[in-house]
PDB file of N, CA and C in Angstrom:
ATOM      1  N   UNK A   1      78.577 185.489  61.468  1.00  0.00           N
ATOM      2  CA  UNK A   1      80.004 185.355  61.212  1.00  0.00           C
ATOM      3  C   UNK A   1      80.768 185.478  62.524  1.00  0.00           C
ATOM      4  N   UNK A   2      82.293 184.866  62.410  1.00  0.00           N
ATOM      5  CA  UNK A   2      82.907 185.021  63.762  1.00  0.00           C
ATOM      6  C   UNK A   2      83.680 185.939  63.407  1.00  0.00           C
ATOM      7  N   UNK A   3      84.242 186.326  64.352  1.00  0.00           N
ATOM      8  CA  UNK A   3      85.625 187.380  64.438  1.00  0.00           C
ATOM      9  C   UNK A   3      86.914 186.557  64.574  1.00  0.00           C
ATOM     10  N   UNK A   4      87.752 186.303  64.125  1.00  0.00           N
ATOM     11  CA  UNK A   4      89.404 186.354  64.014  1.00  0.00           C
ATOM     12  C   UNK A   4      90.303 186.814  64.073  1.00  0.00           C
ATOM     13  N   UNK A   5      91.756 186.641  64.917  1.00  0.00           N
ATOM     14  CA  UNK A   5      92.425 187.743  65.175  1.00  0.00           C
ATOM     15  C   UNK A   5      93.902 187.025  64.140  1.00  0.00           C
ATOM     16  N   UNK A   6      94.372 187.215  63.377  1.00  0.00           N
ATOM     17  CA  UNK A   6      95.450 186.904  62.729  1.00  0.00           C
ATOM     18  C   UNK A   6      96.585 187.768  63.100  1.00  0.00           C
ATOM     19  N   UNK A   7      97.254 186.971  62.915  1.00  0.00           N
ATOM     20  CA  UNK A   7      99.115 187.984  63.375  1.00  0.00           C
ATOM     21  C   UNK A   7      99.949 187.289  62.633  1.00  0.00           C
ATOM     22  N   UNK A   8     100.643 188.302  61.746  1.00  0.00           N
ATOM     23  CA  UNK A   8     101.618 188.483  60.974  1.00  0.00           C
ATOM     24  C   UNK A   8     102.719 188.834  61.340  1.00  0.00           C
ATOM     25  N   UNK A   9     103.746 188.096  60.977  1.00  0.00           N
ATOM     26  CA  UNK A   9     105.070 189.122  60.553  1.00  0.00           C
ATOM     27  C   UNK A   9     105.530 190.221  59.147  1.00  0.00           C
ATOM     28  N   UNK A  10     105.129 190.807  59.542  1.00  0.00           N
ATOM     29  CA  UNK A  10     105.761 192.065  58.422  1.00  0.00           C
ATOM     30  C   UNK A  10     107.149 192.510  58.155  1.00  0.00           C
ATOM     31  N   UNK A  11     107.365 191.626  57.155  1.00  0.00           N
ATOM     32  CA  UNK A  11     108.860 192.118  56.859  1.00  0.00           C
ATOM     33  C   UNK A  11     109.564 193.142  55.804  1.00  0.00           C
ATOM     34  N   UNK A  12     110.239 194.000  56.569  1.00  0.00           N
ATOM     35  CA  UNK A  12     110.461 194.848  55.723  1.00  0.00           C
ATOM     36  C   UNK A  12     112.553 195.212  56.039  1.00  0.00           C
ATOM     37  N   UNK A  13     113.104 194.323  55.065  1.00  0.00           N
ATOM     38  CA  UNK A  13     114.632 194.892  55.209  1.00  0.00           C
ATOM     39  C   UNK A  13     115.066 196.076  55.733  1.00  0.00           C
ATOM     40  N   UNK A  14     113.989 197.780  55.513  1.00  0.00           N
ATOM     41  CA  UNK A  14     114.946 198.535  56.099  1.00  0.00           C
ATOM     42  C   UNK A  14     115.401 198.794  57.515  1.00  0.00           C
ATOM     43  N   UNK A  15     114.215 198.413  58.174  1.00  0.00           N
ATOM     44  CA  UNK A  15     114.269 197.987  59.824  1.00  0.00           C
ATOM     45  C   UNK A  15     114.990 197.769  60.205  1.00  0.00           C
ATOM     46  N   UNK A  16     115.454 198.251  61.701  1.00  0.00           N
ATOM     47  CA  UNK A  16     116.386 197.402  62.539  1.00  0.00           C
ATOM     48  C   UNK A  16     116.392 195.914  62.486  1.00  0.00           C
ATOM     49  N   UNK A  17     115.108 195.307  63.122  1.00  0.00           N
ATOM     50  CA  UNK A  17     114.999 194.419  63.552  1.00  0.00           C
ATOM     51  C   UNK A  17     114.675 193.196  61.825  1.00  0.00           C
ATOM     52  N   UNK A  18     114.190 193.806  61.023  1.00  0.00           N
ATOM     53  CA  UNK A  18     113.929 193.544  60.065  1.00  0.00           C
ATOM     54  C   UNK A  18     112.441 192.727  59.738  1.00  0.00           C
ATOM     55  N   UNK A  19     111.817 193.837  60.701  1.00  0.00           N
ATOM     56  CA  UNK A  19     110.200 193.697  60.249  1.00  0.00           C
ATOM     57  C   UNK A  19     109.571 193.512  61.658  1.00  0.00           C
ATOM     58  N   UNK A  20     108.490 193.709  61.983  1.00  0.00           N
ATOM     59  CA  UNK A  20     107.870 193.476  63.342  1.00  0.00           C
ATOM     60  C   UNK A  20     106.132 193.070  62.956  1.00  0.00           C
ATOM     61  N   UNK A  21     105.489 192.289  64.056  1.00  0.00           N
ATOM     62  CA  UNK A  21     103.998 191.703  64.271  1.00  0.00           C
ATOM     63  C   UNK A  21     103.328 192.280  64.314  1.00  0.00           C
ATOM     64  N   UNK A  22     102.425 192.039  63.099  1.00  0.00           N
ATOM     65  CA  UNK A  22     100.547 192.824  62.990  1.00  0.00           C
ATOM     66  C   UNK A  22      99.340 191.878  63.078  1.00  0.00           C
ATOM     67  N   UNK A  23      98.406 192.740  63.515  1.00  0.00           N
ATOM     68  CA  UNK A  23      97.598 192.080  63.580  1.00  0.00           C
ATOM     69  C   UNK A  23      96.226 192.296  62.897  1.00  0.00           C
ATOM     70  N   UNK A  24      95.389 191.753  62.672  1.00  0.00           N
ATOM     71  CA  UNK A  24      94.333 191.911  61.656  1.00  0.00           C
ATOM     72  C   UNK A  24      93.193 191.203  61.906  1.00  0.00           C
ATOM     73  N   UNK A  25      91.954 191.822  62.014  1.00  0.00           N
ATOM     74  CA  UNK A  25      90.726 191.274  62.447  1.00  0.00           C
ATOM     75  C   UNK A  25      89.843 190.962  61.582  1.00  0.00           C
ATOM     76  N   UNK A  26      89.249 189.358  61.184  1.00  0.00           N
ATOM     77  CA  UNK A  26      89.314 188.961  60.088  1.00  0.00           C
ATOM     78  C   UNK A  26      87.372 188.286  60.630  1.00  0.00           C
ATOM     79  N   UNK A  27      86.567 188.525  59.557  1.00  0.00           N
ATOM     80  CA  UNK A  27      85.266 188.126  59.879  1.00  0.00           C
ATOM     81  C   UNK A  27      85.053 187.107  59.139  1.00  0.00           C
ATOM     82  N   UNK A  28      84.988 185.674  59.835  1.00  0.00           N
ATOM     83  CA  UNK A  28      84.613 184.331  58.432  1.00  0.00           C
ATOM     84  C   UNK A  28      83.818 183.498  59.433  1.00  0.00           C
ATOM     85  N   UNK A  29      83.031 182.672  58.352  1.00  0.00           N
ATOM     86  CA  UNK A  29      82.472 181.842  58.963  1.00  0.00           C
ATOM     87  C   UNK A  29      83.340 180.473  59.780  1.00  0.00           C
ATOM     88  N   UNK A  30      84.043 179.729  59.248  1.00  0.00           N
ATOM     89  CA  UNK A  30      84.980 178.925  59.942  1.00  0.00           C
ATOM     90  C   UNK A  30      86.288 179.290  60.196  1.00  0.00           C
ATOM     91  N   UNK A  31      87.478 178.358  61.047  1.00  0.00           N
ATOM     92  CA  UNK A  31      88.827 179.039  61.045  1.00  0.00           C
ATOM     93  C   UNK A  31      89.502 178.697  59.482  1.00  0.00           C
ATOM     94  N   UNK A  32      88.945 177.619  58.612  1.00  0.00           N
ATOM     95  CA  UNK A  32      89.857 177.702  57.399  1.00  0.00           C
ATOM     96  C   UNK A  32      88.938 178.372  56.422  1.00  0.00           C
ATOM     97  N   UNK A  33      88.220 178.985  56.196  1.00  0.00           N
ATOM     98  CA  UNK A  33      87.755 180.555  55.870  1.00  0.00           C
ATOM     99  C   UNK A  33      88.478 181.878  56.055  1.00  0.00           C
ATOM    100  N   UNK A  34      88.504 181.523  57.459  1.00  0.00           N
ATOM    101  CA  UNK A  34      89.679 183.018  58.033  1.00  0.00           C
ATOM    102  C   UNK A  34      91.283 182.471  57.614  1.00  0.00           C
ATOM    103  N   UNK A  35      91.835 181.366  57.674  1.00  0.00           N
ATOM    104  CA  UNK A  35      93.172 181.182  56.813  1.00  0.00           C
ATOM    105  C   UNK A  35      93.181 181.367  55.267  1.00  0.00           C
ATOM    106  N   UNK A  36      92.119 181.385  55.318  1.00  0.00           N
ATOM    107  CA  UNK A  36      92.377 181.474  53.177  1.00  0.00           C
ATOM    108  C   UNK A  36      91.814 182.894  53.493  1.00  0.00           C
ATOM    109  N   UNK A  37      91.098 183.866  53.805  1.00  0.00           N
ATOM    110  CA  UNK A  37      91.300 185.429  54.235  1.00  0.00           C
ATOM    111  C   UNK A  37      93.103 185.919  54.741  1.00  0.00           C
ATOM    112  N   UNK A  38      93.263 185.106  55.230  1.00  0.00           N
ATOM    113  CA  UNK A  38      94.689 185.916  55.708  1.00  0.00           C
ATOM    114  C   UNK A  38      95.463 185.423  54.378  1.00  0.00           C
ATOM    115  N   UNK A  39      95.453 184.258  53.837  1.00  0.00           N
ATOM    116  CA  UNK A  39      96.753 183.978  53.045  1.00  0.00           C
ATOM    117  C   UNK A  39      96.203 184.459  51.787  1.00  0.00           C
ATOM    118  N   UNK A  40      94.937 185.889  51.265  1.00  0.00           N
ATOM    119  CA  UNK A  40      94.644 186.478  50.521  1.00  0.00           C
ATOM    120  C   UNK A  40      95.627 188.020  50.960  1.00  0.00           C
ATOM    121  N   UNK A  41      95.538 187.928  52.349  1.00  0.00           N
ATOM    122  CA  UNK A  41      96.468 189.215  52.759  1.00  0.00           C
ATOM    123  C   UNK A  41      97.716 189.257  52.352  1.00  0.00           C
ATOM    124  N   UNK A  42      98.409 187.969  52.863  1.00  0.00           N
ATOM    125  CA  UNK A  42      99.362 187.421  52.773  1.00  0.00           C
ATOM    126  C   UNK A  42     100.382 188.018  51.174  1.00  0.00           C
ATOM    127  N   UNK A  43      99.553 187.745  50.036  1.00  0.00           N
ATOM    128  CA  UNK A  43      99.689 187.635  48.552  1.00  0.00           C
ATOM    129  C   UNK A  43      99.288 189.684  48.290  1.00  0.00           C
ATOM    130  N   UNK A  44      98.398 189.833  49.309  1.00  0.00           N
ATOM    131  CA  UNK A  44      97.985 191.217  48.767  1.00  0.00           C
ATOM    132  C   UNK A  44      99.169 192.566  49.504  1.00  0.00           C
ATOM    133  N   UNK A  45     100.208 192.046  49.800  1.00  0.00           N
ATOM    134  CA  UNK A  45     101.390 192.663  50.730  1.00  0.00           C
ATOM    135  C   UNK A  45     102.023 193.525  49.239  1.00  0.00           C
ATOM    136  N   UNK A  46     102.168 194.707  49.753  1.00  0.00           N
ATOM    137  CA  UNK A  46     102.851 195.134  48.520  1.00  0.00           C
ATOM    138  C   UNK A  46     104.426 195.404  48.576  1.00  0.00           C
ATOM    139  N   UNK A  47     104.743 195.770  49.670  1.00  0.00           N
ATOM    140  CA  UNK A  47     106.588 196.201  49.572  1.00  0.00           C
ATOM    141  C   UNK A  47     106.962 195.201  51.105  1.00  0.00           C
ATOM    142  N   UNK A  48     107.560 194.463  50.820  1.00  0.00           N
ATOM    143  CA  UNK A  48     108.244 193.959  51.578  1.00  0.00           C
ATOM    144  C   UNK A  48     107.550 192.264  51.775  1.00  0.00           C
ATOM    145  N   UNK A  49     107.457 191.892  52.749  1.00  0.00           N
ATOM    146  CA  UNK A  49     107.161 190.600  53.085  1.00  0.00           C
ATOM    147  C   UNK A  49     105.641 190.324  54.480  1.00  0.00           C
ATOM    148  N   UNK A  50     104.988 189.531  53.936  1.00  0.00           N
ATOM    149  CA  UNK A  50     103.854 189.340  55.346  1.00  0.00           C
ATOM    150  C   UNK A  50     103.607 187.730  55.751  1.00  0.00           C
ATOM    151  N   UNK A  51     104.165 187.093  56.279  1.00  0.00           N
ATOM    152  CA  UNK A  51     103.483 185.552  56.989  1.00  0.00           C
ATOM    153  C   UNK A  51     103.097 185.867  57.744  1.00  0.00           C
ATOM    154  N   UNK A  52     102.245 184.772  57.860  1.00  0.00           N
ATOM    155  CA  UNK A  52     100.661 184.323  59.016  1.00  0.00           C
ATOM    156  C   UNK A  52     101.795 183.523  60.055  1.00  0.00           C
ATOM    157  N   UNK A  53     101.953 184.265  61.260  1.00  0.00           N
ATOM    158  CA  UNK A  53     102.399 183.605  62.390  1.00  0.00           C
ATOM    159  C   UNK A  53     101.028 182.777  62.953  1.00  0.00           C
ATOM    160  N   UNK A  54      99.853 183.265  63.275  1.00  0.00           N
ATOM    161  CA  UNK A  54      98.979 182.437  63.993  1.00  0.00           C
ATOM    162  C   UNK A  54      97.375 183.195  63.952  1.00  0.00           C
ATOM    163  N   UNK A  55      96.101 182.305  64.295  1.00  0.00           N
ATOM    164  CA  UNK A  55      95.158 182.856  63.553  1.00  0.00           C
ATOM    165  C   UNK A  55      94.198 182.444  64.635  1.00  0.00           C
ATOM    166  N   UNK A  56      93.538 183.054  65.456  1.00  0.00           N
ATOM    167  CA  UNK A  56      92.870 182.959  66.663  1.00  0.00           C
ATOM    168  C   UNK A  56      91.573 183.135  66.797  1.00  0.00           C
ATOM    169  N   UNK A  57      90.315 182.658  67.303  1.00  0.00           N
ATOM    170  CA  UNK A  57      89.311 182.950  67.409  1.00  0.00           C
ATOM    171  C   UNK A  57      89.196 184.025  68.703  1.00  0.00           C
ATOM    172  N   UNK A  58      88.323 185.056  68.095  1.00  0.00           N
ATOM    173  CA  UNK A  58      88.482 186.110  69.136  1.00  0.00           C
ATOM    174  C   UNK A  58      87.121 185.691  70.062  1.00  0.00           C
ATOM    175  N   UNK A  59      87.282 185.959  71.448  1.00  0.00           N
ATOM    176  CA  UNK A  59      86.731 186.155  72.082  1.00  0.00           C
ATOM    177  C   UNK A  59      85.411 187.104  72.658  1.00  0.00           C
TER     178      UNK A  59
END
């Protein structure tokens, strides 16, 4: 399996800024393996908001 580095925005209204970038290390065999892993994260967000800014093969 490869490693993946995904980064999110986490949004959460009470924030100043109104949410700030996470990141998450994701083990799949291809990169649209690791996008359908993140956009399982994505859906599994419980209070507030999470998009997939970008989804990287790690090094």
């Amino acid at each position: 399996m490869k490693k993946y580095i995904a980064t999110f925005w986490r949004g959460n209204p009470q924030l100043k800024d109104g949410g700030y970038e996470t990141t998450r290390e994701i083990e799949a065999v291809s990169i649209a393996s690791a996008r359908k892993k993140a956009r399982d994260i994505e859906d599994g967000c419980v209070y507030g908001s999470m998009s997939l800014l970008s989804i990287e093969k790690e090094d």
